[in-house]
C-alpha atoms as a PDB file:
ATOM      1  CA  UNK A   1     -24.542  29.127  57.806  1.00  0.00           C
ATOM      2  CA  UNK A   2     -21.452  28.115  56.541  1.00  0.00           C
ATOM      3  CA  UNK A   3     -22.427  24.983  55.145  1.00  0.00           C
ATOM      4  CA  UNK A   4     -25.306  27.268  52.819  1.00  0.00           C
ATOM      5  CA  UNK A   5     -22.100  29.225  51.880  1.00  0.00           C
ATOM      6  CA  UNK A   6     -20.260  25.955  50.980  1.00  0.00           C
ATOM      7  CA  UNK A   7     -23.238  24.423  48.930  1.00  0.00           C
ATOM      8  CA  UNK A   8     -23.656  27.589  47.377  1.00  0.00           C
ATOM      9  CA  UNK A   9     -20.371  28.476  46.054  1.00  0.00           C
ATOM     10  CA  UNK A  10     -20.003  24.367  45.052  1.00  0.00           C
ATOM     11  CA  UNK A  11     -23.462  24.939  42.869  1.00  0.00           C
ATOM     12  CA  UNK A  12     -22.039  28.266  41.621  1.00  0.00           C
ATOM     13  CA  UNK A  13     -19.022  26.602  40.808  1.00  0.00           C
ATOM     14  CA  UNK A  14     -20.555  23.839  38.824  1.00  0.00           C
ATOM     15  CA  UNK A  15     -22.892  25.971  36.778  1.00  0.00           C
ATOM     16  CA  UNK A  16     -19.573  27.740  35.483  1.00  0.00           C
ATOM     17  CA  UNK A  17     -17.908  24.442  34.694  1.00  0.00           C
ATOM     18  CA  UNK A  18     -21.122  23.563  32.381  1.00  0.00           C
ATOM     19  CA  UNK A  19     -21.468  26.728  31.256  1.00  0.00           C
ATOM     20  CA  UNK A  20     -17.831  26.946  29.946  1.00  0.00           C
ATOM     21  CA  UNK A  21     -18.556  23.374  28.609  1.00  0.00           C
ATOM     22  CA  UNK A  22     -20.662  24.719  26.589  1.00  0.00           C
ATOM     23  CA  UNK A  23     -19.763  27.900  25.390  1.00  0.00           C
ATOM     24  CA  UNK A  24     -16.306  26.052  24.303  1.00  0.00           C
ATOM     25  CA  UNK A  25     -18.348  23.413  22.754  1.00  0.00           C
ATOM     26  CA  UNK A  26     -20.547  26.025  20.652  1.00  0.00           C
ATOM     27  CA  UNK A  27     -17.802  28.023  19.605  1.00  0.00           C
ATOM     28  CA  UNK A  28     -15.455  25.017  18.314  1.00  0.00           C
ATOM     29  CA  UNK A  29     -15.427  24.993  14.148  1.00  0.00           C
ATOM     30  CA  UNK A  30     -18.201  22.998  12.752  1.00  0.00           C
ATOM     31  CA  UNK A  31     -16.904  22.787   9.129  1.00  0.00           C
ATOM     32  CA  UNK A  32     -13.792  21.498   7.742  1.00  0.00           C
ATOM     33  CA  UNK A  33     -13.263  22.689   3.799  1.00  0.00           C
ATOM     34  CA  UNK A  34     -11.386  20.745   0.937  1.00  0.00           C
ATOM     35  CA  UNK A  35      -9.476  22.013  -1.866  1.00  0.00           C
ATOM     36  CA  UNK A  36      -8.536  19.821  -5.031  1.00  0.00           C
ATOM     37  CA  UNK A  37      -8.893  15.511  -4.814  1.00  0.00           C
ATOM     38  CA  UNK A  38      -9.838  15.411  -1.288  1.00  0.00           C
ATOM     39  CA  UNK A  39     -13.354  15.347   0.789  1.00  0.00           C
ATOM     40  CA  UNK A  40     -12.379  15.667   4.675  1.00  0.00           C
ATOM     41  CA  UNK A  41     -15.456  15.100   6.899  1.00  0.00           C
ATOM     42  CA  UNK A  42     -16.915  17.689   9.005  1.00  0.00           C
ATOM     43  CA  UNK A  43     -15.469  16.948  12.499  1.00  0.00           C
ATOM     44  CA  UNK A  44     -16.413  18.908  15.742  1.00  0.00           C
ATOM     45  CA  UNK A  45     -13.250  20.236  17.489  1.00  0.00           C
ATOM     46  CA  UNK A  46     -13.832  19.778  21.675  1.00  0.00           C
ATOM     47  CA  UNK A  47     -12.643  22.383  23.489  1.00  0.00           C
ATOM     48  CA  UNK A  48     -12.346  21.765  27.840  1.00  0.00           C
ATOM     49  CA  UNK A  49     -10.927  24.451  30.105  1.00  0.00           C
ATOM     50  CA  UNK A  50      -8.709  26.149  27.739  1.00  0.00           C
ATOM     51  CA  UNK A  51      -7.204  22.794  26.142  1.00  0.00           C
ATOM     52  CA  UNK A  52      -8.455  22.092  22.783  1.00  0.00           C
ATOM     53  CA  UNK A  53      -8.595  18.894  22.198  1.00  0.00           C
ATOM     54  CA  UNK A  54      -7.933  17.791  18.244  1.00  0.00           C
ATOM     55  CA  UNK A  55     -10.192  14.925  16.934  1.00  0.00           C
ATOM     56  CA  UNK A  56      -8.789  12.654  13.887  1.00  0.00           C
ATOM     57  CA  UNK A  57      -9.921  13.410  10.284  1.00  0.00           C
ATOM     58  CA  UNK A  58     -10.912  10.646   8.108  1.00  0.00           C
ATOM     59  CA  UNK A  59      -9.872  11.695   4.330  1.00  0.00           C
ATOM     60  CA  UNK A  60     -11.443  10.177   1.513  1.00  0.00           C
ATOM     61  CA  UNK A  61      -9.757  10.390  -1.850  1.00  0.00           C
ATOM     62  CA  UNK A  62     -12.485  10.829  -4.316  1.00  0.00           C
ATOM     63  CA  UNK A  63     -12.675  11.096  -8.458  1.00  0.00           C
ATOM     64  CA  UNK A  64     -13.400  15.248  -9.039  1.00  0.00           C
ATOM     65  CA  UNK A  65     -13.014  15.306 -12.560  1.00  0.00           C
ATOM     66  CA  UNK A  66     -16.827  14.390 -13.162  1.00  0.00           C
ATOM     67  CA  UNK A  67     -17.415  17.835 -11.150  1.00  0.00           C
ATOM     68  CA  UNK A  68     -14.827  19.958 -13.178  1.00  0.00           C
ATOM     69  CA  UNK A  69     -16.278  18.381 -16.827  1.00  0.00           C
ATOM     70  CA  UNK A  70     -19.767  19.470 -15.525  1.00  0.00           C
ATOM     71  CA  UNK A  71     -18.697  22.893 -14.225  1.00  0.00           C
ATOM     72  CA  UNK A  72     -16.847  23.357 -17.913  1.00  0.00           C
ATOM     73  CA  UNK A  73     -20.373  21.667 -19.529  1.00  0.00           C
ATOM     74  CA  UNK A  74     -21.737  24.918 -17.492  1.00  0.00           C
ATOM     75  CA  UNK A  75     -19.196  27.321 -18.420  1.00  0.00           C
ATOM     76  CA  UNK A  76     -19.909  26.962 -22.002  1.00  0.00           C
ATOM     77  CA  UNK A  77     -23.388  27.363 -22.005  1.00  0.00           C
ATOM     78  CA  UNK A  78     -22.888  30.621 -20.015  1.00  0.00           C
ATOM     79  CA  UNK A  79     -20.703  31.283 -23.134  1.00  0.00           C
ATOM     80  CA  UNK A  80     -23.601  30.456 -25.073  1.00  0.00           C
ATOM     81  CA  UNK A  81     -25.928  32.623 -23.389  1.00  0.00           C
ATOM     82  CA  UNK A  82     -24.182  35.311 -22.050  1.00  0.00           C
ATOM     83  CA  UNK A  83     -23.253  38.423 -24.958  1.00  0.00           C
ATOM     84  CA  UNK A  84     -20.095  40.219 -22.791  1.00  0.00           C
ATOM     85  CA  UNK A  85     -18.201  36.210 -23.281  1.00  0.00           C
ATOM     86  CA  UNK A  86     -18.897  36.643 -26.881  1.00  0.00           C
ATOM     87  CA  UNK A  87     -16.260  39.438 -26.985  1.00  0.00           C
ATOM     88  CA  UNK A  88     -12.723  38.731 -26.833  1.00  0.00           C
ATOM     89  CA  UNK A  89     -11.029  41.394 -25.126  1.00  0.00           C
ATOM     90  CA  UNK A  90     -11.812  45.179 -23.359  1.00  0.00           C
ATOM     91  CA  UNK A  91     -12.001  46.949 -26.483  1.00  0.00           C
ATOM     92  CA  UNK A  92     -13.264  44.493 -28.894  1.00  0.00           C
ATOM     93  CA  UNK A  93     -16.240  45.663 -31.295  1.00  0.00           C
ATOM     94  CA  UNK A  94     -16.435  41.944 -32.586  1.00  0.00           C
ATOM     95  CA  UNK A  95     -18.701  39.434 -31.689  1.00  0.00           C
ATOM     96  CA  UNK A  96     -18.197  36.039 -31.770  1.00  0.00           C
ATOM     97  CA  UNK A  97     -20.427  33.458 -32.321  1.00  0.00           C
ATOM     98  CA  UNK A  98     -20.713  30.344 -30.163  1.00  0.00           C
ATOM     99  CA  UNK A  99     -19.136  27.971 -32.686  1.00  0.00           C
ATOM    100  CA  UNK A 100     -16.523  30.414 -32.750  1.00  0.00           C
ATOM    101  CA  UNK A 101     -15.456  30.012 -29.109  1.00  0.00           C
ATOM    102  CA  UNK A 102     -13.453  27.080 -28.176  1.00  0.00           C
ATOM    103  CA  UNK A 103     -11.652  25.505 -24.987  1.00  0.00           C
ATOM    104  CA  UNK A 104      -7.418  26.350 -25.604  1.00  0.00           C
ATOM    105  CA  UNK A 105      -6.589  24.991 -22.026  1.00  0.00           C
ATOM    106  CA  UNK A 106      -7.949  24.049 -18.469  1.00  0.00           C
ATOM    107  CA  UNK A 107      -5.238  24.558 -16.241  1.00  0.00           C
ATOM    108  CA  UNK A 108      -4.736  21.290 -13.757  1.00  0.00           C
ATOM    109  CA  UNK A 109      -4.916  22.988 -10.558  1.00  0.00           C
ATOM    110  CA  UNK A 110      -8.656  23.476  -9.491  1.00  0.00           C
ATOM    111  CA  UNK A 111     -10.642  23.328  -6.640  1.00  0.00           C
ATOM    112  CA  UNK A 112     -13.534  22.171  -5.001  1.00  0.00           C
ATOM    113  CA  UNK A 113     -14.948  23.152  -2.069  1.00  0.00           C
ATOM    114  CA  UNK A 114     -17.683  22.046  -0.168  1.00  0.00           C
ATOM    115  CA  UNK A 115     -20.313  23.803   2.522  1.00  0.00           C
ATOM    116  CA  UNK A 116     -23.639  22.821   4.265  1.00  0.00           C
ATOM    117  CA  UNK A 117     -25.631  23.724   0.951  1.00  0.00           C
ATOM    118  CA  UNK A 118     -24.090  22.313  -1.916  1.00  0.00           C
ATOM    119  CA  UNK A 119     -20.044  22.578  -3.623  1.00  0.00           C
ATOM    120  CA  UNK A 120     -18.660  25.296  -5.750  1.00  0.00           C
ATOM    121  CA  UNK A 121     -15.896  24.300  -8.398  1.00  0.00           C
ATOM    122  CA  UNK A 122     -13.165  26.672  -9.547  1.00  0.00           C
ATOM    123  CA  UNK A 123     -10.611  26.565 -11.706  1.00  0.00           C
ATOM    124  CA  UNK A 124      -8.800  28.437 -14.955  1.00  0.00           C
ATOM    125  CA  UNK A 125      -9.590  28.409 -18.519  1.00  0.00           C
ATOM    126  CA  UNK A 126      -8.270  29.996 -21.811  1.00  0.00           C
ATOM    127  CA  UNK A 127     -10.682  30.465 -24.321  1.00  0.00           C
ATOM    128  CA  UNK A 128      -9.752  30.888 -27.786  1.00  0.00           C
ATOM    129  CA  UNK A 129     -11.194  33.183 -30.066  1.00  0.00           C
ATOM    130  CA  UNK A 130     -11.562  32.640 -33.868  1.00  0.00           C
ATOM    131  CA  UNK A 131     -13.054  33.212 -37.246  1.00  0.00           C
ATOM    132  CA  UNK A 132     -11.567  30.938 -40.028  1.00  0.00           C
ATOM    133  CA  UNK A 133     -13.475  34.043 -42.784  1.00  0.00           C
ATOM    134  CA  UNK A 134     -11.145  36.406 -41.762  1.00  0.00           C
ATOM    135  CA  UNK A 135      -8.486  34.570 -40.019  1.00  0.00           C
ATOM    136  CA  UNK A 136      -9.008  36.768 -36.805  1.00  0.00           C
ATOM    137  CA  UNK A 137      -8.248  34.708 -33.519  1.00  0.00           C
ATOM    138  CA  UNK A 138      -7.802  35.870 -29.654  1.00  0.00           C
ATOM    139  CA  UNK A 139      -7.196  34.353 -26.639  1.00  0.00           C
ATOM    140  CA  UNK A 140      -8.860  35.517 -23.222  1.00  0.00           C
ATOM    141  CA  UNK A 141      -8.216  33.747 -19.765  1.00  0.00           C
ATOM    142  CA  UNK A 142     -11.411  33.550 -17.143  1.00  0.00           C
ATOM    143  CA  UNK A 143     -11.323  32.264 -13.571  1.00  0.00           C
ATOM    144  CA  UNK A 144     -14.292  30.056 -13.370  1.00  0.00           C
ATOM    145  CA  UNK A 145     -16.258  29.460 -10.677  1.00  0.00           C
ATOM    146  CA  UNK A 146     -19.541  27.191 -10.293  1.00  0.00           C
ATOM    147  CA  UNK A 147     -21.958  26.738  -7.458  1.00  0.00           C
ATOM    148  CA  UNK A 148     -24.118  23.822  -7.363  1.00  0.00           C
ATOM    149  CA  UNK A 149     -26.728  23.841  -4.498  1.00  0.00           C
ATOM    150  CA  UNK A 150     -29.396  20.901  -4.257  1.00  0.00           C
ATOM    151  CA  UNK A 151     -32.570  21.271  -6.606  1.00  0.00           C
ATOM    152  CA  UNK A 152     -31.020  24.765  -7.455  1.00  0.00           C
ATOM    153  CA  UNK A 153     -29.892  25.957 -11.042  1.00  0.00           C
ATOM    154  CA  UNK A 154     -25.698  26.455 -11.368  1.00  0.00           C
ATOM    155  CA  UNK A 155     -24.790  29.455 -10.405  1.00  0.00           C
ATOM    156  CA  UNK A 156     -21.715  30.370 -13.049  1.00  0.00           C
ATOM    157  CA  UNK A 157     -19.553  33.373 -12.069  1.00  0.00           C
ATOM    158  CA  UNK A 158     -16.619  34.249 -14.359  1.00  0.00           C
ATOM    159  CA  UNK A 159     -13.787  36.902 -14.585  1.00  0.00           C
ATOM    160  CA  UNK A 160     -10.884  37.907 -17.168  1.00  0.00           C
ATOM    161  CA  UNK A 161      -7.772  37.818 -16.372  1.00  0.00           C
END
Protein backbone atom coordinates (compact mmCIF):
# COMPACT_ATOMS: atom_id res chain seq x y z
CA UNK A 1 0.00 0.00 0.00
CA UNK A 2 2.52 2.33 0.62
CA UNK A 3 4.44 1.88 -2.35
CA UNK A 4 0.78 2.85 -4.49
CA UNK A 5 0.96 5.95 -2.18
CA UNK A 6 4.63 6.59 -3.17
CA UNK A 7 4.06 6.07 -7.02
CA UNK A 8 1.13 8.07 -6.75
CA UNK A 9 2.21 11.16 -5.14
CA UNK A 10 5.72 10.82 -7.50
CA UNK A 11 3.14 10.81 -10.73
CA UNK A 12 1.16 13.63 -9.05
CA UNK A 13 4.19 15.36 -8.50
CA UNK A 14 5.46 15.17 -12.01
CA UNK A 15 2.25 16.17 -13.72
CA UNK A 16 2.62 19.55 -11.65
CA UNK A 17 6.23 20.01 -12.69
CA UNK A 18 4.97 19.77 -16.54
CA UNK A 19 2.11 21.47 -15.96
CA UNK A 20 3.94 24.53 -14.44
CA UNK A 21 6.36 24.02 -17.43
CA UNK A 22 3.94 24.88 -19.35
CA UNK A 23 1.77 27.32 -18.04
CA UNK A 24 5.20 29.45 -17.48
CA UNK A 25 6.09 28.69 -20.97
CA UNK A 26 2.57 29.96 -22.40
CA UNK A 27 2.44 32.91 -20.42
CA UNK A 28 6.17 34.22 -21.22
CA UNK A 29 5.95 37.45 -23.83
CA UNK A 30 5.91 36.38 -27.37
CA UNK A 31 6.61 39.83 -28.95
CA UNK A 32 9.36 42.18 -28.52
CA UNK A 33 8.45 45.91 -30.11
CA UNK A 34 10.94 48.52 -31.68
CA UNK A 35 10.82 52.14 -31.67
CA UNK A 36 12.96 54.39 -34.13
CA UNK A 37 16.30 52.64 -36.26
CA UNK A 38 16.05 49.36 -34.67
CA UNK A 39 14.22 45.82 -35.55
CA UNK A 40 14.75 43.44 -32.36
CA UNK A 41 13.59 39.87 -33.12
CA UNK A 42 10.76 38.28 -31.46
CA UNK A 43 12.41 36.11 -28.73
CA UNK A 44 10.46 33.72 -26.33
CA UNK A 45 11.29 34.51 -22.66
CA UNK A 46 11.58 30.81 -20.60
CA UNK A 47 10.24 30.89 -17.49
CA UNK A 48 11.18 27.48 -14.86
CA UNK A 49 9.93 27.36 -11.29
CA UNK A 50 9.67 30.95 -10.60
CA UNK A 51 13.18 31.92 -12.28
CA UNK A 52 12.83 33.62 -15.50
CA UNK A 53 15.33 32.96 -17.47
CA UNK A 54 16.38 36.03 -20.08
CA UNK A 55 17.35 34.89 -23.66
CA UNK A 56 19.83 37.29 -25.79
CA UNK A 57 18.34 39.71 -28.39
CA UNK A 58 19.91 39.96 -31.69
CA UNK A 59 19.41 43.79 -32.93
CA UNK A 60 19.59 44.63 -36.39
CA UNK A 61 20.17 48.22 -37.36
CA UNK A 62 18.10 48.79 -40.38
CA UNK A 63 17.53 51.99 -42.98
CA UNK A 64 13.68 53.38 -41.81
CA UNK A 65 13.64 56.34 -43.76
CA UNK A 66 12.17 54.44 -46.92
CA UNK A 67 9.14 53.67 -44.38
CA UNK A 68 8.76 57.33 -43.05
CA UNK A 69 9.00 58.86 -46.99
CA UNK A 70 6.19 56.31 -47.80
CA UNK A 71 4.08 56.99 -44.69
CA UNK A 72 4.54 61.00 -45.65
CA UNK A 73 3.80 59.79 -49.64
CA UNK A 74 0.49 58.52 -47.65
CA UNK A 75 -0.08 61.39 -45.53
CA UNK A 76 -0.41 63.67 -48.39
CA UNK A 77 -2.73 61.91 -50.34
CA UNK A 78 -4.99 61.69 -47.23
CA UNK A 79 -4.47 65.51 -47.53
CA UNK A 80 -5.57 65.17 -50.93
CA UNK A 81 -8.57 63.30 -50.27
CA UNK A 82 -9.69 64.07 -47.07
CA UNK A 83 -11.88 67.84 -46.85
CA UNK A 84 -11.41 68.45 -42.69
CA UNK A 85 -7.08 68.57 -43.74
CA UNK A 86 -8.05 71.12 -46.23
CA UNK A 87 -8.84 73.54 -43.35
CA UNK A 88 -6.22 75.11 -41.41
CA UNK A 89 -7.33 75.57 -38.03
CA UNK A 90 -10.77 75.00 -35.60
CA UNK A 91 -12.51 77.88 -36.84
CA UNK A 92 -11.37 78.27 -40.30
CA UNK A 93 -14.18 78.89 -43.08
CA UNK A 94 -11.32 78.59 -45.78
CA UNK A 95 -10.51 75.85 -47.81
CA UNK A 96 -7.45 75.10 -49.16
CA UNK A 97 -6.65 73.48 -52.11
CA UNK A 98 -4.13 70.65 -52.41
CA UNK A 99 -1.44 72.69 -54.16
CA UNK A 100 -1.95 74.95 -51.43
CA UNK A 101 -0.79 72.58 -48.67
CA UNK A 102 2.81 72.00 -48.25
CA UNK A 103 5.32 70.00 -45.89
CA UNK A 104 7.01 73.05 -43.27
CA UNK A 105 8.81 70.29 -41.16
CA UNK A 106 9.02 66.49 -40.21
CA UNK A 107 10.29 66.40 -36.90
CA UNK A 108 13.40 63.70 -36.58
CA UNK A 109 12.10 61.67 -33.87
CA UNK A 110 9.63 58.96 -35.27
CA UNK A 111 8.79 55.63 -34.76
CA UNK A 112 8.18 52.41 -36.06
CA UNK A 113 6.75 49.69 -34.62
CA UNK A 114 6.20 46.37 -35.63
CA UNK A 115 3.43 43.42 -34.72
CA UNK A 116 2.43 39.95 -36.13
CA UNK A 117 0.36 41.73 -39.01
CA UNK A 118 2.22 44.33 -40.54
CA UNK A 119 4.21 47.94 -39.00
CA UNK A 120 2.65 51.21 -38.19
CA UNK A 121 4.88 54.45 -38.63
CA UNK A 122 4.44 57.59 -36.55
CA UNK A 123 5.85 60.61 -36.39
CA UNK A 124 5.16 64.72 -36.43
CA UNK A 125 4.52 67.04 -39.17
CA UNK A 126 3.77 70.82 -39.67
CA UNK A 127 1.86 71.61 -42.51
CA UNK A 128 1.83 74.94 -43.92
CA UNK A 129 -1.01 76.66 -45.15
CA UNK A 130 -1.00 79.23 -48.02
CA UNK A 131 -2.53 81.22 -50.79
CA UNK A 132 0.01 83.45 -52.71
CA UNK A 133 -3.79 85.55 -54.14
CA UNK A 134 -4.32 86.79 -50.94
CA UNK A 135 -1.20 86.29 -49.09
CA UNK A 136 -3.10 84.23 -46.34
CA UNK A 137 -0.78 81.43 -44.78
CA UNK A 138 -1.24 79.05 -41.53
CA UNK A 139 0.53 76.55 -39.98
CA UNK A 140 -1.17 73.38 -38.30
CA UNK A 141 0.86 70.48 -36.57
CA UNK A 142 -0.65 66.65 -36.98
CA UNK A 143 0.67 63.51 -35.29
CA UNK A 144 0.79 61.03 -38.04
CA UNK A 145 0.32 57.68 -37.83
CA UNK A 146 0.32 54.87 -40.69
CA UNK A 147 -0.52 51.21 -40.61
CA UNK A 148 0.64 49.02 -43.26
CA UNK A 149 -0.70 45.39 -43.06
CA UNK A 150 0.20 42.80 -45.94
CA UNK A 151 -2.06 43.02 -49.20
CA UNK A 152 -4.09 45.65 -47.11
CA UNK A 153 -4.63 49.42 -48.11
CA UNK A 154 -2.66 52.12 -45.50
CA UNK A 155 -4.54 52.83 -42.91
CA UNK A 156 -3.69 56.85 -42.25
CA UNK A 157 -4.85 58.23 -38.87
CA UNK A 158 -4.03 61.88 -38.09
CA UNK A 159 -4.60 64.45 -35.23
CA UNK A 160 -3.91 68.36 -34.59
CA UNK A 161 -2.01 69.40 -32.22
Amino acid sequence: MEKNVGWLLAVLTALLLISGFTAGYVMAPEKIETITNEIIKEVPTIVTENITTVQEVEVISTDTKPLLDTAIADFLEEVEDDRTLQYCGLNSSVRYDEDQIKIKNIEDNYSINYDEDGYEVIFVVDLKYLDKDVEDKCYQEFIVSVYYEENEDPVVEFVSI
